[in-house]
N, C-alpha and C. Protein backbone atom coordinates (compact mmCIF):
# COMPACT_ATOMS: atom_id res chain seq x y z
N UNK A 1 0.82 -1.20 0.00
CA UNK A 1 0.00 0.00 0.00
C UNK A 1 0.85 1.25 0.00
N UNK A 2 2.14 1.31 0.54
CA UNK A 2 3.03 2.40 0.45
C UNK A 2 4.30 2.05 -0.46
N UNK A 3 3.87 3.28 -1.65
CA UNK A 3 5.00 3.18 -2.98
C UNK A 3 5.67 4.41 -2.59
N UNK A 4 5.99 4.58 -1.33
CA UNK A 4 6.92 6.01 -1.25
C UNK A 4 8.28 6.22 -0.85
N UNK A 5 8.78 4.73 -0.67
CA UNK A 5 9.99 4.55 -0.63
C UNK A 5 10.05 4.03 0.89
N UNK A 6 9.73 4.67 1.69
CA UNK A 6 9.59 4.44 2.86
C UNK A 6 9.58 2.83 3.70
N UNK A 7 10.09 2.40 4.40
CA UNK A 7 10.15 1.16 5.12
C UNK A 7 8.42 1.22 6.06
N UNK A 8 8.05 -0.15 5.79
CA UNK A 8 6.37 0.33 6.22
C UNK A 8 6.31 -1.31 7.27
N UNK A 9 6.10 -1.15 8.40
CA UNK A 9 6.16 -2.05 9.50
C UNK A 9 4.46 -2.60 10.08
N UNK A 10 4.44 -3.62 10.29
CA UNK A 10 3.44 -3.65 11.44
C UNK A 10 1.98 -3.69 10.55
N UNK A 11 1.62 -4.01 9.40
CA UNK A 11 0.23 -4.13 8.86
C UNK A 11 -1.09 -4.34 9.43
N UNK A 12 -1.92 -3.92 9.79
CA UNK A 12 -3.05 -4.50 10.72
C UNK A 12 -4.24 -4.25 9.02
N UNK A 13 -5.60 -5.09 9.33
CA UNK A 13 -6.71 -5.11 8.31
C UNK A 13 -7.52 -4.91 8.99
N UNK A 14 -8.67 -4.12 8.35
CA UNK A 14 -10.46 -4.60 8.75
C UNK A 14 -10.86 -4.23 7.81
N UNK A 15 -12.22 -4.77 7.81
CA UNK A 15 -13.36 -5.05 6.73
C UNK A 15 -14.47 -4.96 6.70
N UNK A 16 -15.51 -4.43 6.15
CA UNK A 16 -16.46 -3.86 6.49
C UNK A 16 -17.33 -3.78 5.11
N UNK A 17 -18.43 -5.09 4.96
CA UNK A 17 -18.75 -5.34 3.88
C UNK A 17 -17.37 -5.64 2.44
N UNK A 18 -17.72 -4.11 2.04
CA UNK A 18 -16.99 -3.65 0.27
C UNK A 18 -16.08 -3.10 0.77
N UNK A 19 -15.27 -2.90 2.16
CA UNK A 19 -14.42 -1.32 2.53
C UNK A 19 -13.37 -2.60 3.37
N UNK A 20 -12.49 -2.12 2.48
CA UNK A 20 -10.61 -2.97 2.90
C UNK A 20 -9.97 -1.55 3.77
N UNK A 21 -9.46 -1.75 4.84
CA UNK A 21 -8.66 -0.83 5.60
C UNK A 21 -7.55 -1.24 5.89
N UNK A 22 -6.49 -0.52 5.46
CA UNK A 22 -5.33 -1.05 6.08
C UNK A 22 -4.69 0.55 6.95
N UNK A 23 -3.84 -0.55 7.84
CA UNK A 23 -3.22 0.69 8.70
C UNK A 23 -1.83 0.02 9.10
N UNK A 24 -0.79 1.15 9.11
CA UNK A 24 0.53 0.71 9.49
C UNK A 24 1.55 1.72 10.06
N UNK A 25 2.62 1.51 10.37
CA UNK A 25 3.49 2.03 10.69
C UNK A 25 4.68 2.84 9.02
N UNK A 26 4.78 4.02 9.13
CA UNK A 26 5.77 4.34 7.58
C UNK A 26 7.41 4.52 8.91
N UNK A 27 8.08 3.56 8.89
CA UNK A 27 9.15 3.79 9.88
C UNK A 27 9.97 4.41 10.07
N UNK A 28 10.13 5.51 9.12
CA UNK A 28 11.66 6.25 9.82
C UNK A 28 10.88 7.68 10.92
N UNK A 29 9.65 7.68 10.86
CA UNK A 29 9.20 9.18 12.05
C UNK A 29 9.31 8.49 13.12
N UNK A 30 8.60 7.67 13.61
CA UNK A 30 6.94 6.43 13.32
C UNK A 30 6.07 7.75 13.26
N UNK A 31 5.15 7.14 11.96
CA UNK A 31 3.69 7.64 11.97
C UNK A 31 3.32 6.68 11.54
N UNK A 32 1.74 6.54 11.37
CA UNK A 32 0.56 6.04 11.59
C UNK A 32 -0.19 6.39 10.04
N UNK A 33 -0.05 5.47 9.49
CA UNK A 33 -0.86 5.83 7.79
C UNK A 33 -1.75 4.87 7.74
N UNK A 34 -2.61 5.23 6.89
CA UNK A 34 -3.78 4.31 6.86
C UNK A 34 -4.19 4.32 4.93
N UNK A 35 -4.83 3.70 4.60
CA UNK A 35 -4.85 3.86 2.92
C UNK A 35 -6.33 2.81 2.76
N UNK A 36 -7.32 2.87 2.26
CA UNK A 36 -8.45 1.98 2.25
C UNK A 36 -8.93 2.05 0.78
N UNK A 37 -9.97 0.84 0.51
CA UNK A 37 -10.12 0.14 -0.53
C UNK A 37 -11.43 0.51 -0.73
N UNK A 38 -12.53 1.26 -1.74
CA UNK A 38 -14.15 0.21 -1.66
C UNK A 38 -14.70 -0.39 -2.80
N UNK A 39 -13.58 -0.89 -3.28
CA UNK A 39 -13.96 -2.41 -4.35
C UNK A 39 -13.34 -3.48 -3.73
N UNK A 40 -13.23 -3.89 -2.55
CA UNK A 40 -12.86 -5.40 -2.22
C UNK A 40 -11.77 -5.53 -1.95
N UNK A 41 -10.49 -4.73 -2.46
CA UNK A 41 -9.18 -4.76 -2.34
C UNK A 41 -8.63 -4.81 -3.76
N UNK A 42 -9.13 -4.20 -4.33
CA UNK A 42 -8.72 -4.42 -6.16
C UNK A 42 -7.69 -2.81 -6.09
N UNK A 43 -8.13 -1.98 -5.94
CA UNK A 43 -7.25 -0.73 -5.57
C UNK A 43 -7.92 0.04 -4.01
N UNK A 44 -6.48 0.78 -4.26
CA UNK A 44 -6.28 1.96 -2.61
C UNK A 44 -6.20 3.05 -3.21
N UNK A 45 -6.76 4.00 -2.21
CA UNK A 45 -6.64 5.56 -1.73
C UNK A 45 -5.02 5.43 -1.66
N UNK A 46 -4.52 6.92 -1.62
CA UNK A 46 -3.28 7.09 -1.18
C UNK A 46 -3.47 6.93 0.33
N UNK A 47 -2.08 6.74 0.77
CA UNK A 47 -2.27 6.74 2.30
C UNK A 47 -2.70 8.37 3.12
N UNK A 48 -3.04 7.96 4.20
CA UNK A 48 -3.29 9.40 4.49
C UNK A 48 -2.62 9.47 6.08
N UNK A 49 -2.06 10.52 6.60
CA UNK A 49 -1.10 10.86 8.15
C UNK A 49 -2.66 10.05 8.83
N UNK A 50 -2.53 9.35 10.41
CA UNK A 50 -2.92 9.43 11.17
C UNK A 50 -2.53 10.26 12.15
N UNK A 51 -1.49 10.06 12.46
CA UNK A 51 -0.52 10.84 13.45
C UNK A 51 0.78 10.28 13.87
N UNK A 52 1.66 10.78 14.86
CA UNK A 52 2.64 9.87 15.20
C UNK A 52 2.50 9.18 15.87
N UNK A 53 3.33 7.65 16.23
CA UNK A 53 3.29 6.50 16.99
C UNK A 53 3.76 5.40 16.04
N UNK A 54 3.16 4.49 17.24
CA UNK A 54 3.67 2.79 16.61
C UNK A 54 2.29 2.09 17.20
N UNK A 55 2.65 0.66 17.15
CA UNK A 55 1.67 0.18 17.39
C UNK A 55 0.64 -0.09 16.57
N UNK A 56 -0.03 0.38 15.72
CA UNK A 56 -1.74 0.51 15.36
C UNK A 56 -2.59 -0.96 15.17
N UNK A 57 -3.38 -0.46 15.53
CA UNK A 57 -4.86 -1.37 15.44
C UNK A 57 -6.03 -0.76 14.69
N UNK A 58 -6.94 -1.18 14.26
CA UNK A 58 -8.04 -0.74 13.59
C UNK A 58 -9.54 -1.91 13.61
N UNK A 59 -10.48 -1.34 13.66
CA UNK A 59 -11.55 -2.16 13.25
C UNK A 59 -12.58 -1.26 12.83
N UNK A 60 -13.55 -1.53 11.75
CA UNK A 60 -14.70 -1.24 11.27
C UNK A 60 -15.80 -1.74 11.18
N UNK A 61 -17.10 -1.10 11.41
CA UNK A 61 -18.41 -0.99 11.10
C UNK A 61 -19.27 -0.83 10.17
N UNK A 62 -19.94 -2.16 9.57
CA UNK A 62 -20.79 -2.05 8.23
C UNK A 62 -22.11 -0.49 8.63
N UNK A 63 -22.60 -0.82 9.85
CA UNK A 63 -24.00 -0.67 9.82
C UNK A 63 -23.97 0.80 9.86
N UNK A 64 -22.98 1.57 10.45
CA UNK A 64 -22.29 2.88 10.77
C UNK A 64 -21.16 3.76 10.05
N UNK A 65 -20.99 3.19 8.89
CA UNK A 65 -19.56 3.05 8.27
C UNK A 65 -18.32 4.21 8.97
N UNK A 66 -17.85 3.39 10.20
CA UNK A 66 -17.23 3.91 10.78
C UNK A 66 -15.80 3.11 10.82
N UNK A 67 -14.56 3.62 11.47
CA UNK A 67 -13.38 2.96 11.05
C UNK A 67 -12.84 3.75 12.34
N UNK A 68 -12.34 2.59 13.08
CA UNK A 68 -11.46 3.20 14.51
C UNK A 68 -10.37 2.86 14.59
N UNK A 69 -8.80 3.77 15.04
CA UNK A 69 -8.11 3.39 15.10
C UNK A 69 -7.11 3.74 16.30
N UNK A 70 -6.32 2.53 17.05
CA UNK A 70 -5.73 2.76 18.27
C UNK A 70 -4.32 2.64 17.96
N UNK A 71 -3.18 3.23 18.78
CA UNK A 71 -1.98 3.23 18.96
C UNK A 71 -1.55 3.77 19.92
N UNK A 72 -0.33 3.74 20.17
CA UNK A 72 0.81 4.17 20.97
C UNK A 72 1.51 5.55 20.39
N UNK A 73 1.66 6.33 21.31
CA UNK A 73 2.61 7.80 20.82
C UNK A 73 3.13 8.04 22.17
N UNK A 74 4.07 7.48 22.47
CA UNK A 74 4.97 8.31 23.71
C UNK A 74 4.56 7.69 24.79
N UNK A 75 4.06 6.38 24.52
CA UNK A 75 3.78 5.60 25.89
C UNK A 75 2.15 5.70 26.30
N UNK A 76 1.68 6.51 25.30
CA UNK A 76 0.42 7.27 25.44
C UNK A 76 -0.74 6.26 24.69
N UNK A 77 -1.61 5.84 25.27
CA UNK A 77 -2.51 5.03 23.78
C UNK A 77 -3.38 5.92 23.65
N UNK A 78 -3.65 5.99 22.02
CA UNK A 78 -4.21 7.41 21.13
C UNK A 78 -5.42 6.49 20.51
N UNK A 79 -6.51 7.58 19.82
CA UNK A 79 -7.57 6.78 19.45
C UNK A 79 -7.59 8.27 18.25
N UNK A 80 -8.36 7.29 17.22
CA UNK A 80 -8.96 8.60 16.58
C UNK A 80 -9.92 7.75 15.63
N UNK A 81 -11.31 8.60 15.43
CA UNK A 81 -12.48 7.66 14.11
C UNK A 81 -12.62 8.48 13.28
N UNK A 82 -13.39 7.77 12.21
CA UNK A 82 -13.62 7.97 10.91
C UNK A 82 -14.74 7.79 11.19
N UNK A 83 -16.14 8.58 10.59
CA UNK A 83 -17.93 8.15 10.73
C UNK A 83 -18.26 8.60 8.97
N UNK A 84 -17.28 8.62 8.28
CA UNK A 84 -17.23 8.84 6.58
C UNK A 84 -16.78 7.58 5.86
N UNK A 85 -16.80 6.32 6.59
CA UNK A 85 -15.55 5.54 5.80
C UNK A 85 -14.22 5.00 5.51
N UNK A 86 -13.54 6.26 6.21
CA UNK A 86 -12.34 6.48 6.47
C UNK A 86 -11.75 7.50 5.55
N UNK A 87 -12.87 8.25 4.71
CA UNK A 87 -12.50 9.28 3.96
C UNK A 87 -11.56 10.64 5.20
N UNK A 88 -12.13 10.72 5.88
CA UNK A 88 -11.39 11.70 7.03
C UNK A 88 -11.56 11.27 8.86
N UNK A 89 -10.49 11.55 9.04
CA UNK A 89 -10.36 11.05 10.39
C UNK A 89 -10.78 12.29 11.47
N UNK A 90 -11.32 12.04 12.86
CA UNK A 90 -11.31 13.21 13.55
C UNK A 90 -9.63 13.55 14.40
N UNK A 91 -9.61 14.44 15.37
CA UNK A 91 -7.98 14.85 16.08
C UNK A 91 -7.71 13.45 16.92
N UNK A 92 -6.79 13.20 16.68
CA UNK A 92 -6.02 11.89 17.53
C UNK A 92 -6.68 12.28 19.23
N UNK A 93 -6.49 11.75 19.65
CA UNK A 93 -6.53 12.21 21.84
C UNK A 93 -6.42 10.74 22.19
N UNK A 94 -6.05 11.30 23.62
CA UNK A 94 -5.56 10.25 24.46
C UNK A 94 -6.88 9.25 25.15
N UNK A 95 -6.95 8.04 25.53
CA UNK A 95 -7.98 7.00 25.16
C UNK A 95 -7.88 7.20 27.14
N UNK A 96 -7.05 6.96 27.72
CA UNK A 96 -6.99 6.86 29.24
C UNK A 96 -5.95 8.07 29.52
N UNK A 97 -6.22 8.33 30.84
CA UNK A 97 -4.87 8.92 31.38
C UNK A 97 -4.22 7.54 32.55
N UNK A 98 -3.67 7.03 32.17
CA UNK A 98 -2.67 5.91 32.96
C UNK A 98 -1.08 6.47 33.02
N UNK A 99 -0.89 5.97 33.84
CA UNK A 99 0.60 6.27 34.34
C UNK A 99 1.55 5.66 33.87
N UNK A 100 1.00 4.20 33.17
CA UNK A 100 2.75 3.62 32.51
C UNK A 100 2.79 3.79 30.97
N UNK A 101 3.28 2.80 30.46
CA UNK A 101 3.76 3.02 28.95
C UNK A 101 2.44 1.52 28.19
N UNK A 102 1.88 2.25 27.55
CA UNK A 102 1.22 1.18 26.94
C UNK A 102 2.00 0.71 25.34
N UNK A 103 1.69 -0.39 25.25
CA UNK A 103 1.88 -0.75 23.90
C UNK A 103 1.10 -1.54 23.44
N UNK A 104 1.37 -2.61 22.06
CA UNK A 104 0.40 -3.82 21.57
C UNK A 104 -1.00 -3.59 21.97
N UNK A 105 -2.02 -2.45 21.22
CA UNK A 105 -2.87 -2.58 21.80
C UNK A 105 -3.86 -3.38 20.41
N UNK A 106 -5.51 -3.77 20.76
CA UNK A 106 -6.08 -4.17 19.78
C UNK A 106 -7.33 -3.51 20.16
N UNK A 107 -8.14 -3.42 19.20
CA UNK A 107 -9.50 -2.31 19.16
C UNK A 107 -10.31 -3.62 18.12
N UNK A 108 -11.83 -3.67 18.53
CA UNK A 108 -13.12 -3.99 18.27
C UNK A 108 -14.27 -3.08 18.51
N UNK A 109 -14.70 -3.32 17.47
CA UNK A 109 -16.20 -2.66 17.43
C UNK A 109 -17.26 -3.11 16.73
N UNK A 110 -18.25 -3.38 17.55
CA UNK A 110 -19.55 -4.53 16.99
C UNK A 110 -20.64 -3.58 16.13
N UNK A 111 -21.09 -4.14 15.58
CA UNK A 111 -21.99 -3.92 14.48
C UNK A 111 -23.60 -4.45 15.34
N UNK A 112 -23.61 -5.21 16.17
CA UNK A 112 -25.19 -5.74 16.99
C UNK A 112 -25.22 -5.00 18.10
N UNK A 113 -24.07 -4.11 18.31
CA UNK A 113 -24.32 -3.35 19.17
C UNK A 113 -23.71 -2.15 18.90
N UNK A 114 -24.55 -1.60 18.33
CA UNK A 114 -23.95 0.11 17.44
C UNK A 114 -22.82 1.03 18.48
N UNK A 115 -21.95 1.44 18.47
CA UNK A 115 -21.58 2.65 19.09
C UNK A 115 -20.57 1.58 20.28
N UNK A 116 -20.24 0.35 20.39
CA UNK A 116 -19.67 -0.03 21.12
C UNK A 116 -18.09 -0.30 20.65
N UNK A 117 -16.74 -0.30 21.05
CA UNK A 117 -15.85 -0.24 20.90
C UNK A 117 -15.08 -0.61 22.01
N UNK A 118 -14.31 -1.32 21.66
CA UNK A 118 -13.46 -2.38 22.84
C UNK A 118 -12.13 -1.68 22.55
N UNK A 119 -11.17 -1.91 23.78
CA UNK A 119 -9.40 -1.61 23.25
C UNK A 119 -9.10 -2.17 24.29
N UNK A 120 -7.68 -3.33 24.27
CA UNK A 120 -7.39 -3.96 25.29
C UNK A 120 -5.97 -3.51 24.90
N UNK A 121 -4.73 -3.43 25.77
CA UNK A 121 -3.49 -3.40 25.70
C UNK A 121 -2.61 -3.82 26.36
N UNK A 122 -1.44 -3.91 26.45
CA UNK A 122 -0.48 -4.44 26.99
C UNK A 122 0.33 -3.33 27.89
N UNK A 123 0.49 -2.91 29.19
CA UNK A 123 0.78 -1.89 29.69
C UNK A 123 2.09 -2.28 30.67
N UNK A 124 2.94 -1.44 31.12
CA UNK A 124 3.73 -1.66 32.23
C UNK A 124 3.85 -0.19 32.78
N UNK A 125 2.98 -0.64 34.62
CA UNK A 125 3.59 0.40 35.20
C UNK A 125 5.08 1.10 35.90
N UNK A 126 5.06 2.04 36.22
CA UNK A 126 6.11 2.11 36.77
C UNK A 126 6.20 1.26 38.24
N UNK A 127 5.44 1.07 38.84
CA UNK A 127 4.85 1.13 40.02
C UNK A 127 5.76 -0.59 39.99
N UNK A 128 5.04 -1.37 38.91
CA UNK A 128 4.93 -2.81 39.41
C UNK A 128 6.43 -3.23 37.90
N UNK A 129 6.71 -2.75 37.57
CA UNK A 129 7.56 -3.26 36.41
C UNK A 129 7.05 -4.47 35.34
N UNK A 130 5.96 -4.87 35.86
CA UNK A 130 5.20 -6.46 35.06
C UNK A 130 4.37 -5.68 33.79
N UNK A 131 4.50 -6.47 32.91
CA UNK A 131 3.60 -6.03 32.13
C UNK A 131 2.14 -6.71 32.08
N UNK A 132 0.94 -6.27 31.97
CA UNK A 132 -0.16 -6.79 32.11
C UNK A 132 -1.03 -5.86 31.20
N UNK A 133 -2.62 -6.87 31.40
CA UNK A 133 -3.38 -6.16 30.28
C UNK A 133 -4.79 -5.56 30.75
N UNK A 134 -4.64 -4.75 30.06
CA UNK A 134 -5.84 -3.63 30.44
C UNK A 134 -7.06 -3.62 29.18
N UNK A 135 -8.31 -3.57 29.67
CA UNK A 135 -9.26 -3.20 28.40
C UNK A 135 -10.30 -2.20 28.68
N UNK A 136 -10.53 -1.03 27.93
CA UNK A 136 -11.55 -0.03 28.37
C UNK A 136 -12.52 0.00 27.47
N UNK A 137 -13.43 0.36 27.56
CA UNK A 137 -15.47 0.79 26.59
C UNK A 137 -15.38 1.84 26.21
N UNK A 138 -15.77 2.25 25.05
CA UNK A 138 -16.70 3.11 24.39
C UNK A 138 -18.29 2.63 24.41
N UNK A 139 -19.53 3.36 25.37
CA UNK A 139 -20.59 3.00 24.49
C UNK A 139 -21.23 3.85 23.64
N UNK A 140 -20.08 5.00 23.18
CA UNK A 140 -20.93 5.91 22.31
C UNK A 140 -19.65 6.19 21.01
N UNK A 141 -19.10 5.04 20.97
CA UNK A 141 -18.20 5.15 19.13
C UNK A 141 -17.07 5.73 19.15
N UNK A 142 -16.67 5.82 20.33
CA UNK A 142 -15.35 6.02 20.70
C UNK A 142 -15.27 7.89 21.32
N UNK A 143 -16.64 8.63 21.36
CA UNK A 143 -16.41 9.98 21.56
C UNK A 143 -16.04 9.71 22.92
N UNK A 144 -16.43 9.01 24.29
CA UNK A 144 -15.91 9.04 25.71
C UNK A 144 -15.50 7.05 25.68
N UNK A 145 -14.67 6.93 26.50
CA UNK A 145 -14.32 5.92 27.01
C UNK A 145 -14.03 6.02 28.47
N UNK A 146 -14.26 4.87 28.89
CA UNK A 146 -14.36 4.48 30.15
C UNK A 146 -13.24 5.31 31.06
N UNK A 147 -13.77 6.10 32.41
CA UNK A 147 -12.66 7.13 32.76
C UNK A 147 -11.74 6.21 33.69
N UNK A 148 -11.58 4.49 34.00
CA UNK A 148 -10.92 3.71 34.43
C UNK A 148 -10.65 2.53 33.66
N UNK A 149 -9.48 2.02 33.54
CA UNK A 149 -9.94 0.83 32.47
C UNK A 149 -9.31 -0.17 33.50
N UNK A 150 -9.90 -1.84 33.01
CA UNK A 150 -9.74 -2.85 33.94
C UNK A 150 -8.48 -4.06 33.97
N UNK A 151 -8.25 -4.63 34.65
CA UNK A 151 -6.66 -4.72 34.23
C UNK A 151 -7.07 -6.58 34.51
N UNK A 152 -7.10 -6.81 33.50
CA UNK A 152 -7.75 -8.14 32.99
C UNK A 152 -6.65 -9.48 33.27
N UNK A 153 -5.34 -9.33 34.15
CA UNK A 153 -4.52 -10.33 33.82
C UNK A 153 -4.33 -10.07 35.33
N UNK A 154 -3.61 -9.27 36.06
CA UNK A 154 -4.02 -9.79 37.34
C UNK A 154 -2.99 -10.83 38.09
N UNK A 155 -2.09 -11.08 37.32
CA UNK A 155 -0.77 -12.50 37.83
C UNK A 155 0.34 -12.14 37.85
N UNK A 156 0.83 -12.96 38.99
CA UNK A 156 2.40 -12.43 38.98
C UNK A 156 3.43 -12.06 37.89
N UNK A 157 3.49 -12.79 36.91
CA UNK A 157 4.48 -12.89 35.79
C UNK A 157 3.50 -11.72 34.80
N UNK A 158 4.61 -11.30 34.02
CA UNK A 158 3.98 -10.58 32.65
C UNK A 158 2.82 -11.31 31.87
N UNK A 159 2.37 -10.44 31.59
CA UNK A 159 1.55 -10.90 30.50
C UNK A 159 1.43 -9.33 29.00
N UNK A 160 1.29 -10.23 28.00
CA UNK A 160 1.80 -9.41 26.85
C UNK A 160 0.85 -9.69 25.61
N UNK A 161 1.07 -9.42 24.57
CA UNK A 161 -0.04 -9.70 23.22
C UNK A 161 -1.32 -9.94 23.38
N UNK A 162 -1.97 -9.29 23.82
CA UNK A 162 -3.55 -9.26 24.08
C UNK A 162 -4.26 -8.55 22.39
N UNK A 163 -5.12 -9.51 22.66
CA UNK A 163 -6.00 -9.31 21.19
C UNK A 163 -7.54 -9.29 22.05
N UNK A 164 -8.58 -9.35 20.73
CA UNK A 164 -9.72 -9.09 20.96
C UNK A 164 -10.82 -9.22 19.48
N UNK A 165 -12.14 -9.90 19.82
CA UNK A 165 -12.61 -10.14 18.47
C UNK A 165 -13.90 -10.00 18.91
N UNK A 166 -14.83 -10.09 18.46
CA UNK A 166 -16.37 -9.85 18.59
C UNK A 166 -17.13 -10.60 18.06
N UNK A 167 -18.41 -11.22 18.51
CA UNK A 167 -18.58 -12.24 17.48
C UNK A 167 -20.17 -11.45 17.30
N UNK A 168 -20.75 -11.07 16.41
CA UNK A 168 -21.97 -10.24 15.91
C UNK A 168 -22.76 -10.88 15.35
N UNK A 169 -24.53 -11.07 16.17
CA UNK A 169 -24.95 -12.21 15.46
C UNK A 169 -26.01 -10.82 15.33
N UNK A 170 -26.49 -11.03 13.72
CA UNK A 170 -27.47 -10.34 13.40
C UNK A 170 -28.66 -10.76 12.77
């Protein structure tokens, strides 16, 4: 998806009916590009800036044609949507205020339940040095998320690569 010379890391997909999304890392800033399809994956948009970071995740919505996307910028996990398609994105902002460094995060959002949006990540505080995993809500499409998020692992040893999927029965 990137003919710009550039070294391009980290690919994530979603799909949404006719609408191919891709999102990645272009590596020498890190930023956050995204480039989408709506014939199936036959051709792409040029890519377009998300912002800076690493990390990214994405998922989309047939019923809403919406397109969400999560990452990392400075230890920070960032969110920003699309409610066009992914023709334009709104301003990046910060998803929690937490105290350690998040990374590896993954984002869902159901279609049987409009306006809902999941993000789970992989965090280490300063506090505890372990890494463990956290997941917070949107129930309104990502405009507020949960002002605490829940820390789902809970065990002595690290825990790391947390994903997340939805299963939508309509």
């Amino acid at each position: 998806m990137s003919n710009d010379g550039v070294p391009s890391i980290s690919p994530k997909i979603a799909v949404d009916v006719s609408n191919v999304y891709l999102v990645w890392i272009s590596s020498t800033i890190p930023e956050i590009r995204l480039s989408r399809s709506t014939d199936l994956g036959t051709t792409f948009d040029a890519s377009q800036l998300i912002d800076k970071g690493t990390w990214p995740a994405i998922a989309a919505t047939a019923n809403d044609n919406a397109v969400y996307v999560t990452w990392v910028h400075l230890g920070d996990l960032r969110f920003s949507r699309s409610t066009d398609g992914g023709v334009t994105f709104e301003s990046p902002r910060r998803v929690i205020n937490n105290p350690g460094s998040a990374f590896l995060p993954a984002i869902a959002a159901s279609d049987s339940l409009p306006g809902n949006v999941y993000i789970v990540w992989a965090d280490r505080t300063p506090i505890s040095l372990i890494h463990e995993i956290f997941f917070v809500r949107s129930r309104d499409s990502g405009l507020h998320f949960e002002p605490f998020s829940t820390n789902l692992s809970l065990n002595a040893g690290s825990s790391i690569r947390p994903d997340i999927a939805i299963l939508d029965l309509r």
